[in-house]
Protein backbone atom coordinates (compact mmCIF):
# COMPACT_ATOMS: atom_id res chain seq x y z
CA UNK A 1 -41.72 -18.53 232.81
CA UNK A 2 -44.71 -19.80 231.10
CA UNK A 3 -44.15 -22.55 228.41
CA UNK A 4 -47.16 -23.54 225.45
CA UNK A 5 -46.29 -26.45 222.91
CA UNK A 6 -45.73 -25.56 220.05
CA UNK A 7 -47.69 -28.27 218.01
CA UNK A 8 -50.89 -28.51 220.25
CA UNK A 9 -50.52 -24.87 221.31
CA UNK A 10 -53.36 -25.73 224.43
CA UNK A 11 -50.69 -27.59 226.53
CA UNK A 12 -49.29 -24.55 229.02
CA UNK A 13 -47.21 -24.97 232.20
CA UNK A 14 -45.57 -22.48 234.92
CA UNK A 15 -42.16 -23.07 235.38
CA UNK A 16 -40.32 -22.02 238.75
CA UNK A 17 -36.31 -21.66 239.77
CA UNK A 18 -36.96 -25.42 240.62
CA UNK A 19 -37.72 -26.16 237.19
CA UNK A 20 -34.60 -27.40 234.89
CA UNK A 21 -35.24 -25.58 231.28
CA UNK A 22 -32.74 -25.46 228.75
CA UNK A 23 -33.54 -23.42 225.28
CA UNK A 24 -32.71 -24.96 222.17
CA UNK A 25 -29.95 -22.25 221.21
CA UNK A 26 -28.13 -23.99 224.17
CA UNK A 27 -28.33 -27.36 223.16
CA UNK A 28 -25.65 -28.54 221.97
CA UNK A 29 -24.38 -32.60 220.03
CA UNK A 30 -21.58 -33.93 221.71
CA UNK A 31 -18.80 -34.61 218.95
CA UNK A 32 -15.44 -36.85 219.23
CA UNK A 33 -13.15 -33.98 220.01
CA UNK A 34 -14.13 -33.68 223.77
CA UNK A 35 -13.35 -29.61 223.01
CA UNK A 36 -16.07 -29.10 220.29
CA UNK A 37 -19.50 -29.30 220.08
CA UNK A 38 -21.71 -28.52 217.52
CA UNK A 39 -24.94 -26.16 218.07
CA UNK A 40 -28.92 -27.40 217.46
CA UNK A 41 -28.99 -24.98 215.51
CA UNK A 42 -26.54 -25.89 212.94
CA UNK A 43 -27.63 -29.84 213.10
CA UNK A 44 -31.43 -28.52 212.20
CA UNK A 45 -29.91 -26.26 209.45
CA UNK A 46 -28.32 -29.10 207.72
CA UNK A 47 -31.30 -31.93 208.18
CA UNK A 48 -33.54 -28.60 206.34
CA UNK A 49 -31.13 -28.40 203.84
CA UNK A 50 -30.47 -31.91 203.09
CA UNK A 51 -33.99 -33.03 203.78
CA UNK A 52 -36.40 -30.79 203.68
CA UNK A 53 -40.08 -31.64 204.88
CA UNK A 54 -39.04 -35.47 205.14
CA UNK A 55 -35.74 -36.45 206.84
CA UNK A 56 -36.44 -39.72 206.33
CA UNK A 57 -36.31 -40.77 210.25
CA UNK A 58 -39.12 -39.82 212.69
CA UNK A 59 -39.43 -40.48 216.68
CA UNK A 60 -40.40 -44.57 215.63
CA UNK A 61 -37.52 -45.21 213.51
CA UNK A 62 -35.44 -47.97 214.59
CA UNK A 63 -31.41 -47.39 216.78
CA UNK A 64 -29.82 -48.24 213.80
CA UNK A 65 -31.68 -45.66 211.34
CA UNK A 66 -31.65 -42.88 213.44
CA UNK A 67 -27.54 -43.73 214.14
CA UNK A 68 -27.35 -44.05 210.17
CA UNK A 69 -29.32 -40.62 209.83
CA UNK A 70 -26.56 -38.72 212.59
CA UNK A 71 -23.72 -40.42 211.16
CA UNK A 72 -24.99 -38.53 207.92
CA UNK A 73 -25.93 -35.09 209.76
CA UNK A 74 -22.97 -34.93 212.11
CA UNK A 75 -20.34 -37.45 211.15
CA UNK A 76 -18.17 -36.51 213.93
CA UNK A 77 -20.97 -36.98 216.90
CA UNK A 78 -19.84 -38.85 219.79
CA UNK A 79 -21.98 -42.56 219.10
CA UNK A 80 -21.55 -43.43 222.92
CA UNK A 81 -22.38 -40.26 224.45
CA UNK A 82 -25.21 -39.42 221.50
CA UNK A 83 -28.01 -41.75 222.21
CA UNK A 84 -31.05 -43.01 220.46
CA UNK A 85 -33.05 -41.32 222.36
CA UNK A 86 -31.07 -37.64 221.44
CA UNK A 87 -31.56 -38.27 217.79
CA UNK A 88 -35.56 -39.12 218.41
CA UNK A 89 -35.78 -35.89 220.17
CA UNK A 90 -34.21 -33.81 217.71
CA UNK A 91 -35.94 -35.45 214.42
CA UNK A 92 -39.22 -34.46 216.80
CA UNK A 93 -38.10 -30.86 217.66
CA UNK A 94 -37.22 -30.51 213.79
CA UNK A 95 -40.16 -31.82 212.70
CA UNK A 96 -42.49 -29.24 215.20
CA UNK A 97 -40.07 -26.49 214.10
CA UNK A 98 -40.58 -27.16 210.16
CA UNK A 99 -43.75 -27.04 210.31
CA UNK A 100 -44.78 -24.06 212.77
CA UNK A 101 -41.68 -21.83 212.01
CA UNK A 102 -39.78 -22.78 209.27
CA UNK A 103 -37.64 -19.88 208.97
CA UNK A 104 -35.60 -20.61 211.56
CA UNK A 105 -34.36 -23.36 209.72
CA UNK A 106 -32.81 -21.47 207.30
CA UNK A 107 -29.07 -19.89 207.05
CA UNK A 108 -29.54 -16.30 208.01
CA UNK A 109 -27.93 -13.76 205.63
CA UNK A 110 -26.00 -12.44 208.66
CA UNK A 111 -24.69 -15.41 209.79
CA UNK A 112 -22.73 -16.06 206.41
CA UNK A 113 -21.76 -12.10 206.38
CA UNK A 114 -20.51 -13.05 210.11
CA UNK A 115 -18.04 -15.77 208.63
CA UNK A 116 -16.96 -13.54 206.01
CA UNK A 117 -16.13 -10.57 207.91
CA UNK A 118 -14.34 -12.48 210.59
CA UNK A 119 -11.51 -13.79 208.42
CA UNK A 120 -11.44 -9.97 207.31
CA UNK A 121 -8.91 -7.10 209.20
CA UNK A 122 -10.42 -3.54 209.02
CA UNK A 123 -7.96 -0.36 208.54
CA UNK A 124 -8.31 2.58 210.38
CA UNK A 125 -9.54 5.46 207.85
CA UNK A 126 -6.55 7.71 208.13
CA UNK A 127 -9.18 10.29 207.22
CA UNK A 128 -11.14 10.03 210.50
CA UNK A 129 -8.26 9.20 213.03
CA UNK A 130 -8.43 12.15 215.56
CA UNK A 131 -5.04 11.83 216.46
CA UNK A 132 -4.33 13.73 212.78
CA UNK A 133 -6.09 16.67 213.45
C-alpha cells in the first residue's frame, strides 16, 4: 500500500505486511461501558456539527482543554483509557479532513434513511409471493 499526506500531499511511503496501518473507519473512542465504543466517524461528525471550521482545541491545547473539549464531544469516553494524546490526534485528523475533504464530515442522507428503516418491519406483498400462484 502506498500512503501520501493528506495536508503536504509530497510526503509518500510504501507500506509492507510488517507495517501496522489502521484506517480511520476502524478507529474507534473507548467509552465507559467496556461493550460500546463509539466510531471516528461519528466523534468527527459531531465536532463538524458543533464546531465547524474552529473546534476551539488544536494539537497545542493544554490536558485539561482537550479533556474539557471530549467530555463535550463524547461525554461517555473512558478519561483513563482516552488520553491526551488521542484527543490531539483526532482535533489534528479533523482539522486535515475539514479542510481537504469536508464532505465526509457530514451526515450522509443514507445513514439517517439506515436508522429509519431499521426500526421499520417490511410485509411480504401478497401480490408477488410465488407460493400464490
Amino acid at each position: 500500500m502506498i500512503l501520501e499526506s493528506l495536508d503536504d500531499k509530497k510526503s509518500r511511503i510504501v507500506t509492507t505486511s510488517h507495517h501496522k496501518v489502521s484506517l480511520l473507519q476502524e478507529i474507534s473512542i473507548y467509552t465507559t461501558d467496556y461493550e460500546k465504543s463509539i466510531p471516528l466517524s461519528e466523534i468527527l461528525q459531531k465536532i463538524y456539527t458543533e464546531f465547524g471550521d474552529d473546534p476551539g482545541v488544536d494539537s497545542k491545547s493544554d490536558g485539561s482543554e482537550l479533556r474539557s473539549f471530549m467530555e463535550f464531544i463524547a461525554p461517555d469516553h473512558d478519561p483513563e483509557r482516552v488520553y491526551s494524546s488521542d484527543i490531539k490526534k483526532i482535533v489534528t485528523w479533523y482539522m486535515i479532513i475539514y479542510k481537504i475533504a469536508p464532505e465526509l464530515l457530514k451526515e450522509k442522507p443514507e445513514d439517517t434513511q439506515e436508522k429509519e428503516d431499521s426500526g421499520k418491519t417490511e410485509k411480504p406483498d401478497d401480490k408477488n409471493n410465488p407460493e400464490d400462484k
